[in-house]
C-alpha atoms as a PDB file:
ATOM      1  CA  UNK A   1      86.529 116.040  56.739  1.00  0.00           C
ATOM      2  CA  UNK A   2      84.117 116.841  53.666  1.00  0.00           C
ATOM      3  CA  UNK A   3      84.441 120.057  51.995  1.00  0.00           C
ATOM      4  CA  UNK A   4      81.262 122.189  53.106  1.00  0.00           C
ATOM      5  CA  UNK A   5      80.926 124.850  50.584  1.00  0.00           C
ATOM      6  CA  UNK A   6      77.156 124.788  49.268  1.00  0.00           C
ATOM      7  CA  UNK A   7      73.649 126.213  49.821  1.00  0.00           C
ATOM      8  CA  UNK A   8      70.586 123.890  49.186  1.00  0.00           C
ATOM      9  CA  UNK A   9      67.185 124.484  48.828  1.00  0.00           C
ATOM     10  CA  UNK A  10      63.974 121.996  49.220  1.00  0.00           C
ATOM     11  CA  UNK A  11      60.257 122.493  49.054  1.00  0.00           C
ATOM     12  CA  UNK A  12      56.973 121.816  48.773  1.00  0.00           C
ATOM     13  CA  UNK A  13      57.227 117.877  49.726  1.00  0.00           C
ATOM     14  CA  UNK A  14      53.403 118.043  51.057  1.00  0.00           C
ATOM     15  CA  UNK A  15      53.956 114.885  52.660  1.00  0.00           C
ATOM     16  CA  UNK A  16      51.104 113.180  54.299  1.00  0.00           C
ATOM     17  CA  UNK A  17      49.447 113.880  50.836  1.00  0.00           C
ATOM     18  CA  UNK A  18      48.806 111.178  48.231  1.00  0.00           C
ATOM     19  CA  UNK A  19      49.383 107.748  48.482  1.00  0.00           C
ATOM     20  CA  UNK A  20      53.164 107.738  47.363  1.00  0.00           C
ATOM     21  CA  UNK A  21      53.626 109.788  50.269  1.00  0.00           C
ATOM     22  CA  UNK A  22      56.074 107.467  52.132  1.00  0.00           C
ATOM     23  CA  UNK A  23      58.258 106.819  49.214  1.00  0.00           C
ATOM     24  CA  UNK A  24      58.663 110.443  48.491  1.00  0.00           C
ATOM     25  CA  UNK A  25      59.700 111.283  51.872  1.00  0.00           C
ATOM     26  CA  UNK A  26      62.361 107.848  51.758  1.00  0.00           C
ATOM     27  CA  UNK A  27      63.153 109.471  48.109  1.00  0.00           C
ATOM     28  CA  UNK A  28      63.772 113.073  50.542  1.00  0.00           C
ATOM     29  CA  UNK A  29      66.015 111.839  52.557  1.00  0.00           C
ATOM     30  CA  UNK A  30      68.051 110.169  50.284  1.00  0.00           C
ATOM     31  CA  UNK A  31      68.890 113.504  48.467  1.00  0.00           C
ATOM     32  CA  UNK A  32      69.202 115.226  52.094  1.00  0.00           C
ATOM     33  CA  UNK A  33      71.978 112.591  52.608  1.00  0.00           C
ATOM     34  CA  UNK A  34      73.781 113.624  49.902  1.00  0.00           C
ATOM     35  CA  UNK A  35      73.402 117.064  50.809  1.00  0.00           C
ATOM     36  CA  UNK A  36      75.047 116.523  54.387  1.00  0.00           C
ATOM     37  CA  UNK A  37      77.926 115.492  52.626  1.00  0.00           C
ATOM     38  CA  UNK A  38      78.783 119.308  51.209  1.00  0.00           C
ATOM     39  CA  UNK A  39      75.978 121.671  52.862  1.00  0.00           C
ATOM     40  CA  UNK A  40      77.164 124.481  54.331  1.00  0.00           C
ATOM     41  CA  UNK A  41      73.202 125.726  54.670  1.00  0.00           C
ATOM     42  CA  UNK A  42      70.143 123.637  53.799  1.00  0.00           C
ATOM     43  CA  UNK A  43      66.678 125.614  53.228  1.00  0.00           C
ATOM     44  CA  UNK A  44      63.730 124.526  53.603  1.00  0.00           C
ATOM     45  CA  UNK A  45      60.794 126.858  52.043  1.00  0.00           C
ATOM     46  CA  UNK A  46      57.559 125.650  53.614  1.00  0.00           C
ATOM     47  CA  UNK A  47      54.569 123.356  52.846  1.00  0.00           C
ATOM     48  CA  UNK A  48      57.224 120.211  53.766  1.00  0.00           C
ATOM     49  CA  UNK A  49      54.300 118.672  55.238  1.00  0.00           C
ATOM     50  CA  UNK A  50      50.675 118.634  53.656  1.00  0.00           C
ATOM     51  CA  UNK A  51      49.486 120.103  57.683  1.00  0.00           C
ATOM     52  CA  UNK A  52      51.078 120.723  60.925  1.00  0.00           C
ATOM     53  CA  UNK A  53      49.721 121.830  63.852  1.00  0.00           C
ATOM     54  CA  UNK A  54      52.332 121.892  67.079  1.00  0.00           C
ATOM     55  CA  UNK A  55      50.124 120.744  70.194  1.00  0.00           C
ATOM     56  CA  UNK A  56      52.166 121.340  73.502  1.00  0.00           C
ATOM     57  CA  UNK A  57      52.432 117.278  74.221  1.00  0.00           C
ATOM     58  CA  UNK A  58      51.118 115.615  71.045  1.00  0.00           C
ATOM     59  CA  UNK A  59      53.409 115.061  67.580  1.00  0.00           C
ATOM     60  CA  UNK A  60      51.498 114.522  64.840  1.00  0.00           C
ATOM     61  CA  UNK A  61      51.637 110.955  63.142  1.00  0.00           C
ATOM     62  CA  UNK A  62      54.339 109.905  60.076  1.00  0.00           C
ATOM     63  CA  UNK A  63      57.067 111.472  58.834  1.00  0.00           C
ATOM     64  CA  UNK A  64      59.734 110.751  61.445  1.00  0.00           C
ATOM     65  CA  UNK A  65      62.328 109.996  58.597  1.00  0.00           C
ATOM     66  CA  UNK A  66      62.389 113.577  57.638  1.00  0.00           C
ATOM     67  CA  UNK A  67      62.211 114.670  60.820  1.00  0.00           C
ATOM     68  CA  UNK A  68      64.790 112.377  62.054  1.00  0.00           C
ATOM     69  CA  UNK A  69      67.074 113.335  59.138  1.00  0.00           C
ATOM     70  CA  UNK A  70      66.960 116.915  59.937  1.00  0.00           C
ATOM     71  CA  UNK A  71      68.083 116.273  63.737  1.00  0.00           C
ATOM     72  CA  UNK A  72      70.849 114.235  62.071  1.00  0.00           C
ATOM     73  CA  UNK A  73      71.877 117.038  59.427  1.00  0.00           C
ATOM     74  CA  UNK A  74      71.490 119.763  62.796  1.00  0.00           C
ATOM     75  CA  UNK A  75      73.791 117.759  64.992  1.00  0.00           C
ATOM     76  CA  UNK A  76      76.791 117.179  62.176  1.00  0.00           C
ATOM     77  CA  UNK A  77      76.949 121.255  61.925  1.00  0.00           C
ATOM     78  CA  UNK A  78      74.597 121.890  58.882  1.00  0.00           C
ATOM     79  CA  UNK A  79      73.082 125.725  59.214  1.00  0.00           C
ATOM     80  CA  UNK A  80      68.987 125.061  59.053  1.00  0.00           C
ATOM     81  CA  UNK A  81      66.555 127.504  58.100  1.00  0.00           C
ATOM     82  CA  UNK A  82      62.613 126.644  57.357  1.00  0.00           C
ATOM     83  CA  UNK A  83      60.255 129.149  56.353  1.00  0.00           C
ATOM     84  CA  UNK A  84      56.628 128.304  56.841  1.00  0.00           C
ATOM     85  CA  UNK A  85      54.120 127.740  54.186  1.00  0.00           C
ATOM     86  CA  UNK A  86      50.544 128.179  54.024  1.00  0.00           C
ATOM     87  CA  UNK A  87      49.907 124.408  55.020  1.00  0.00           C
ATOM     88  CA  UNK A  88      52.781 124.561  57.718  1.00  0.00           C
ATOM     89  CA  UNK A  89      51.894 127.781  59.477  1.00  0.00           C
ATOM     90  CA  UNK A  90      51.085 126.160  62.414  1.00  0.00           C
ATOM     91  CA  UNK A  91      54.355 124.078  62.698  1.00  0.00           C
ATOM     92  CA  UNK A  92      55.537 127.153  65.526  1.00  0.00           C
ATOM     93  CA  UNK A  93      58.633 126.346  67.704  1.00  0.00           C
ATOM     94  CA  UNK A  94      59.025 122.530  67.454  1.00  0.00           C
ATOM     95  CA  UNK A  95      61.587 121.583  65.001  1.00  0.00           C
ATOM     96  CA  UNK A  96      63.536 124.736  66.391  1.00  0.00           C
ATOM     97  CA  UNK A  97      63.595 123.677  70.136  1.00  0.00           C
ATOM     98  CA  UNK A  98      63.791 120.057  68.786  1.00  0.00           C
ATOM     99  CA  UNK A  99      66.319 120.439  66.282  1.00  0.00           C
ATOM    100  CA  UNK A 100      67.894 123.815  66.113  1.00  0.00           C
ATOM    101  CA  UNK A 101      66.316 124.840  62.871  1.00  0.00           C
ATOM    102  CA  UNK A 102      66.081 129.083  62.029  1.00  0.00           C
ATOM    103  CA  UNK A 103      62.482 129.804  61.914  1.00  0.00           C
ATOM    104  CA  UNK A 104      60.962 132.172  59.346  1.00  0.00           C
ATOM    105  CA  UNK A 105      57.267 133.639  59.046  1.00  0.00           C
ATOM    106  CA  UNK A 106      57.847 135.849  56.277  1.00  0.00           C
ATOM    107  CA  UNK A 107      60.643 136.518  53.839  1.00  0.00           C
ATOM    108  CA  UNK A 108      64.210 137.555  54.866  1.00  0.00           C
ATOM    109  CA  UNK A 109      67.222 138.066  53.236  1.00  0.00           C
ATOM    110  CA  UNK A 110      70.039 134.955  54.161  1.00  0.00           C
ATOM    111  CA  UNK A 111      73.573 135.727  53.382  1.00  0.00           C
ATOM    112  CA  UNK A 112      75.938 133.136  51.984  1.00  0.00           C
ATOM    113  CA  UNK A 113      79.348 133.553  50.603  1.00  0.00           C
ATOM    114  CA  UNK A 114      79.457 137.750  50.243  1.00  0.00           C
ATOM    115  CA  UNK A 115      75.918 137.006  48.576  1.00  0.00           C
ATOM    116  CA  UNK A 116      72.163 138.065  49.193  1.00  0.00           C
ATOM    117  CA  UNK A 117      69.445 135.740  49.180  1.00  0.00           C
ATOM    118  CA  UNK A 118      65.494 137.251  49.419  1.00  0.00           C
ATOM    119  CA  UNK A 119      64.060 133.775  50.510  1.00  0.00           C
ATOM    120  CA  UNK A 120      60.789 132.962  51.412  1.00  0.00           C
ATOM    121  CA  UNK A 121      57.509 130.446  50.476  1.00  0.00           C
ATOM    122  CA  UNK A 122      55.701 132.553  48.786  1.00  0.00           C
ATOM    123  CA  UNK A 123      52.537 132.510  49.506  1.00  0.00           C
ATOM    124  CA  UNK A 124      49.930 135.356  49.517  1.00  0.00           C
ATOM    125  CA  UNK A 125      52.811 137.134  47.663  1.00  0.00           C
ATOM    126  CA  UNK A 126      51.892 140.517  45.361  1.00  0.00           C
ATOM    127  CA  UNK A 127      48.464 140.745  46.709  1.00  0.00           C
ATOM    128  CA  UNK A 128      46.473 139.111  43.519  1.00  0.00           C
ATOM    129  CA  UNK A 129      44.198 137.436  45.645  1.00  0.00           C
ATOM    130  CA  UNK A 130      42.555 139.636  48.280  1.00  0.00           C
ATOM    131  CA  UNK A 131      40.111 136.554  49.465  1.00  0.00           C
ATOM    132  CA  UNK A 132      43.304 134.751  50.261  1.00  0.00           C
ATOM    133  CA  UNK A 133      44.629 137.329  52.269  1.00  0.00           C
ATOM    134  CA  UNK A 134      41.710 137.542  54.359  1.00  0.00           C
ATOM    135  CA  UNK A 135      41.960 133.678  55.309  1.00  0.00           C
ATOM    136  CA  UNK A 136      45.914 134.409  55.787  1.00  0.00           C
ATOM    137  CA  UNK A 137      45.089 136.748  58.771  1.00  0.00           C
ATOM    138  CA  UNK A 138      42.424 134.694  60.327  1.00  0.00           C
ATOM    139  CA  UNK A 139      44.656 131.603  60.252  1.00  0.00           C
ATOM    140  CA  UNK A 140      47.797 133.754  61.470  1.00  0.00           C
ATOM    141  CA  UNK A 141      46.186 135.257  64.353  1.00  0.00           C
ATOM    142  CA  UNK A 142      47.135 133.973  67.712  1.00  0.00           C
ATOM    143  CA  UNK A 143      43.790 133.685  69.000  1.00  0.00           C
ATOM    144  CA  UNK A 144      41.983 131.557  66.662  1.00  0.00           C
ATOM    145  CA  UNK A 145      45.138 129.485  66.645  1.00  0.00           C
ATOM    146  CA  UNK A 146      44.770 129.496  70.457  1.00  0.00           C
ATOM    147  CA  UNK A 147      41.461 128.100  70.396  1.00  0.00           C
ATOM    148  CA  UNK A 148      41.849 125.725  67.169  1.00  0.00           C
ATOM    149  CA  UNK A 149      44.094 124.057  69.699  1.00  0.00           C
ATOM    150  CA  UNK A 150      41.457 123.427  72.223  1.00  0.00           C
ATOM    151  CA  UNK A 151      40.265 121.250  69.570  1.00  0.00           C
ATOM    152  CA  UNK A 152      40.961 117.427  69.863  1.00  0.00           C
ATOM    153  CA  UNK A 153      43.597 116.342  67.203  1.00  0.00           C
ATOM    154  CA  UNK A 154      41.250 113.902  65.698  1.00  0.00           C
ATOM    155  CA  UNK A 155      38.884 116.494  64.802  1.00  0.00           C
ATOM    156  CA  UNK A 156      41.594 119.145  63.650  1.00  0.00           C
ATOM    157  CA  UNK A 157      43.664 116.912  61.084  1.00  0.00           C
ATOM    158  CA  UNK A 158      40.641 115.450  59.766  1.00  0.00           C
ATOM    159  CA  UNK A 159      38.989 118.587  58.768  1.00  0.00           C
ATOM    160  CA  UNK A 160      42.928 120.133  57.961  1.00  0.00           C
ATOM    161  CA  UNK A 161      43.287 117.347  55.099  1.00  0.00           C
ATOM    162  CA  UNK A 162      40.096 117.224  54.171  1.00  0.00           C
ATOM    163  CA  UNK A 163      39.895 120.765  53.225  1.00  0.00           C
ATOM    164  CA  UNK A 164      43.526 120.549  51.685  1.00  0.00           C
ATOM    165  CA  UNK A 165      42.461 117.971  49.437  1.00  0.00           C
ATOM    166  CA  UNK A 166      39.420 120.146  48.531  1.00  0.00           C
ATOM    167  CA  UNK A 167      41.373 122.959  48.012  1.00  0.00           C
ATOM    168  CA  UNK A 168      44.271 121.758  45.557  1.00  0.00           C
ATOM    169  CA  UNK A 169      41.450 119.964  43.203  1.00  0.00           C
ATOM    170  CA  UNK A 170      39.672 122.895  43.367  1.00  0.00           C
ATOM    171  CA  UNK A 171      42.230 124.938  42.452  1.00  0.00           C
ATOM    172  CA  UNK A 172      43.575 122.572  39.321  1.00  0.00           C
ATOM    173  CA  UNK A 173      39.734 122.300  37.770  1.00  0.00           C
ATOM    174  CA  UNK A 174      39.953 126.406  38.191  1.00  0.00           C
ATOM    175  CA  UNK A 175      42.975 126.794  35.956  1.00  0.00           C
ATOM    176  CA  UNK A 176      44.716 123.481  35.066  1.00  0.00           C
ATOM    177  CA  UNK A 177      47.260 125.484  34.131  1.00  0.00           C
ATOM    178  CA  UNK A 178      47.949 126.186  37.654  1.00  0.00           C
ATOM    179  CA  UNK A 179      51.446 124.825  37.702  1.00  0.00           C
ATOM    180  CA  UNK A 180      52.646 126.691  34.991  1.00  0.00           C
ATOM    181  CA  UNK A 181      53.974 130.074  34.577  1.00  0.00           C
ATOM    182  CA  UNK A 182      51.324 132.398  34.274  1.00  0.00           C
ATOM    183  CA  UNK A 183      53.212 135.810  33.076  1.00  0.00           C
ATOM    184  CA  UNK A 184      55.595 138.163  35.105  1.00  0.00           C
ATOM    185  CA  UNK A 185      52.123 140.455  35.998  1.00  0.00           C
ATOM    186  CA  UNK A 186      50.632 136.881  37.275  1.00  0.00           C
ATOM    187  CA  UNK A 187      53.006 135.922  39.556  1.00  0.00           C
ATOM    188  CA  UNK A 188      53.022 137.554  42.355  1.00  0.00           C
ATOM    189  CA  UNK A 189      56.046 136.188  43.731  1.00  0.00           C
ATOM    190  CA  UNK A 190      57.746 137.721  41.010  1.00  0.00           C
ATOM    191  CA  UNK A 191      55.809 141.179  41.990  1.00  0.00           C
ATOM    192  CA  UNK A 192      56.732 141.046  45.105  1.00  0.00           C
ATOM    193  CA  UNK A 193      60.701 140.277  44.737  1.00  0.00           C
ATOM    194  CA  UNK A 194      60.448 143.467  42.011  1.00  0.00           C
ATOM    195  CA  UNK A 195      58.913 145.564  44.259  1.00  0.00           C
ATOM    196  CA  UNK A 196      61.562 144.642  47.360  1.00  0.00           C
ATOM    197  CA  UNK A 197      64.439 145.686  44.715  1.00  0.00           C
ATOM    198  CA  UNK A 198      63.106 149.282  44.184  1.00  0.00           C
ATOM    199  CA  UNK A 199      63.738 148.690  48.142  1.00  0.00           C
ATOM    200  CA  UNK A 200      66.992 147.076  48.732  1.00  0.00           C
ATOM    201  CA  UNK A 201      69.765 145.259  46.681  1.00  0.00           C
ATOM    202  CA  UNK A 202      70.370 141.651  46.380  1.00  0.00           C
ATOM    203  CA  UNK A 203      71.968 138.844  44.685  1.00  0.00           C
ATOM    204  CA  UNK A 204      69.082 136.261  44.383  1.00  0.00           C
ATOM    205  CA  UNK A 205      65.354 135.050  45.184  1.00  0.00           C
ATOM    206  CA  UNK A 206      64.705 131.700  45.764  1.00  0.00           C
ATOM    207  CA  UNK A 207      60.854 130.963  46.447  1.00  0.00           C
ATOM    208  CA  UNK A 208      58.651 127.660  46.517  1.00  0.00           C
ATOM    209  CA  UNK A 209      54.772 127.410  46.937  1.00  0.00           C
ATOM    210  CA  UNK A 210      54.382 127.713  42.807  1.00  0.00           C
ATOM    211  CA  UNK A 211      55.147 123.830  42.380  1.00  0.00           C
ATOM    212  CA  UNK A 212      56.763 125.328  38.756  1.00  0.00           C
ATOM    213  CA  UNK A 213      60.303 125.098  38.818  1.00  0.00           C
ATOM    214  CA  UNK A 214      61.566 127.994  36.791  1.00  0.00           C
ATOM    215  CA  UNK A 215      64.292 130.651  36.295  1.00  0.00           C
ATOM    216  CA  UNK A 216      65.040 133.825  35.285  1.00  0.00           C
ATOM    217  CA  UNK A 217      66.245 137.088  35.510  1.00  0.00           C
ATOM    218  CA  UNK A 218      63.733 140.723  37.309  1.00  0.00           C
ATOM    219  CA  UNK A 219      64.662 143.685  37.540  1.00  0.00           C
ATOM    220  CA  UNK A 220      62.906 146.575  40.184  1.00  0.00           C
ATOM    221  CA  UNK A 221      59.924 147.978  38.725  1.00  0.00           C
ATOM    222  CA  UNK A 222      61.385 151.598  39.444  1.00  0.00           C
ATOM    223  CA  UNK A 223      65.550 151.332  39.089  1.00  0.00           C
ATOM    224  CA  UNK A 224      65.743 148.538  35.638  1.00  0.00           C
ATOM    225  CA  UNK A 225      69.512 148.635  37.038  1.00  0.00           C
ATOM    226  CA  UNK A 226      68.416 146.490  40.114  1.00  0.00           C
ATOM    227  CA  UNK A 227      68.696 143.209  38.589  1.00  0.00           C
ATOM    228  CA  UNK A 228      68.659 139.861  40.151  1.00  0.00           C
ATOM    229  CA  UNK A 229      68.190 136.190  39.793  1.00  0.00           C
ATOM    230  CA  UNK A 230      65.030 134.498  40.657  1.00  0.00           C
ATOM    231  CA  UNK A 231      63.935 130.624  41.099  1.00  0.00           C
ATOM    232  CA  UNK A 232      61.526 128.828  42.005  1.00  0.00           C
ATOM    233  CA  UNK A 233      62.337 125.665  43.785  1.00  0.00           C
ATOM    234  CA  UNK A 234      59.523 123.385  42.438  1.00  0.00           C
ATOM    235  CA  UNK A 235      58.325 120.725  44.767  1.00  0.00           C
ATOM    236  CA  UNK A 236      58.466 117.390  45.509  1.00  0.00           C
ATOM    237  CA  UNK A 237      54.777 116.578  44.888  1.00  0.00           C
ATOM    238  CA  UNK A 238      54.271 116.828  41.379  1.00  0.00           C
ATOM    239  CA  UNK A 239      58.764 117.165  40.251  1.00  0.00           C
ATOM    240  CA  UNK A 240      61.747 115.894  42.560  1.00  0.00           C
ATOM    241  CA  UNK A 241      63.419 119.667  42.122  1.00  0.00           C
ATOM    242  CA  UNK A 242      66.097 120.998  44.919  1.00  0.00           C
ATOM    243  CA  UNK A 243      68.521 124.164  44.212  1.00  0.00           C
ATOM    244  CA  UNK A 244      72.037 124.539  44.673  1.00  0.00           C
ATOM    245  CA  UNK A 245      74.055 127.304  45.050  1.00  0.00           C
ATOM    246  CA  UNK A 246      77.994 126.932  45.079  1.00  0.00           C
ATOM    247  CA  UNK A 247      80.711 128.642  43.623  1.00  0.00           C
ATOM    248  CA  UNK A 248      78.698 132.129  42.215  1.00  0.00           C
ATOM    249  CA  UNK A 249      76.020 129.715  40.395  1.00  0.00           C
ATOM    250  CA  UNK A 250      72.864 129.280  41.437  1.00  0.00           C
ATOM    251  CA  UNK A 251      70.747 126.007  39.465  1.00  0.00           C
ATOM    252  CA  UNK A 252      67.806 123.702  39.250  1.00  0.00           C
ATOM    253  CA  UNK A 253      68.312 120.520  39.463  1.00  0.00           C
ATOM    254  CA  UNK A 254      65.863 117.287  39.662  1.00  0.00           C
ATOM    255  CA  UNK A 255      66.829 114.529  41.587  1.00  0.00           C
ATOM    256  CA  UNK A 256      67.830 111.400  40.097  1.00  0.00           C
ATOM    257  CA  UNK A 257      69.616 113.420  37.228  1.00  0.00           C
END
């Protein structure tokens, strides 16, 4: 029997998105085999697919290797959790009816090993962008979602990745410095996990949504003794980046090396 002892994390894969998409998602499930050899846990922190919307009889179209792989990894005993992104929101109770898979809307705190994890996507984090939050709410409420899915399917996904694409060039021509670290009073990921330490203790925070994989050390903007480890995951748009944790070390790693 193989020795299960570690704690994964994936995100950002966006897949449906670009025109590699199919290899990335073969390249995916490569790396989630090797993870079912040792995974205790596997993570997954939102925006896995580019959009999702669960209709009560209709599955949307491609990426039945991923989702075939995680029925796999939930059947040989592996501990899912998936936390929902801002292009997955509307992924609701399939993969957990389907598959078994812990559901998260916002951030929680997983424990592994006697250790504290503040996990989450990320996005709308710190409250830097006020517009944003606005279009969080209106997408999050259950009646607009109730009547997006009167909408045919056709109609829905066209206009979903039409305005995704839209939205991510937008975004780059803004600041094509997007991906990179913008400064501890920039991120708001990194606002948010010091604020939640002034709150409660814990070991780590491991976030996605940033596409920059990155690590270092916060402390809580009110007790400097509160200290704890934060990374981002990455993605596996733009990088190949997954996190392990195993044996008290938490690291970034890119697969392939």
């Amino acid at each position: 029997m193989p020795n299960r002892d570690k704690l994964y994390f994936l995100s950002d894969a966006h897949l449906g998105a670009g025109a590699d998409s199919l290899e990335r998602e073969r390249q995916l499930c490569s790396l989630l085999d090797q993870m079912g050899q040792d995974a205790t846990m596997i993570v997954l922190l939102g925006d896995m697919f580019d959009f999702w919307f669960t209709y009560r009889y209709v599955v949307p179209k491609g990426s039945v290797r991923l989702l075939g792989k995680l029925a796999e990894l939930a059947d040989s005993g592996v501990e899912l959790h998936y936390f929902i992104g801002n292009h997955d929101m509307w992924l609701f109770d399939y993969i957990s009816q389907q598959m078994n898979v812990t559901m998260h809307s916002e951030p929680d705190i997983i424990e592994f090993c006697g250790k504290k994890f503040l996990v989450g996507h990320g996005d709308g984090l710190g409250h830097l962008d006020r517009r944003y939050d606005c279009i969080r709410w209106v997408f999050r409420n259950k009646i607009n979602q109730f009547l997006f899915s009167l909408l045919p399917p056709a109609l829905t996904f066209g206009v979903a990745q039409a305005w995704s694409h839209k939205s991510r060039k937008g975004h780059i021509k803004k600041n094509p410095k997007i991906f990179e670290y913008q400064g501890d009073e920039h991120e708001g990921i990194v606002i948010y996990c010091r604020d939640r330490l002034n709150q409660e203790q814990f070991d780590y925070c491991v976030f996605g949504h940033r596409h920059t994989p990155f690590t270092k050390e916060i402390s809580g903007t009110k007790c400097l003794d509160s200290r704890a480890q934060y990374v981002n995951v990455g993605d596996w748009l733009i990088h190949r980046n997954y996190v392990v944790y195993c044996d008290g070390l938490l690291s970034l790693h890119e697969f392939g090396k």
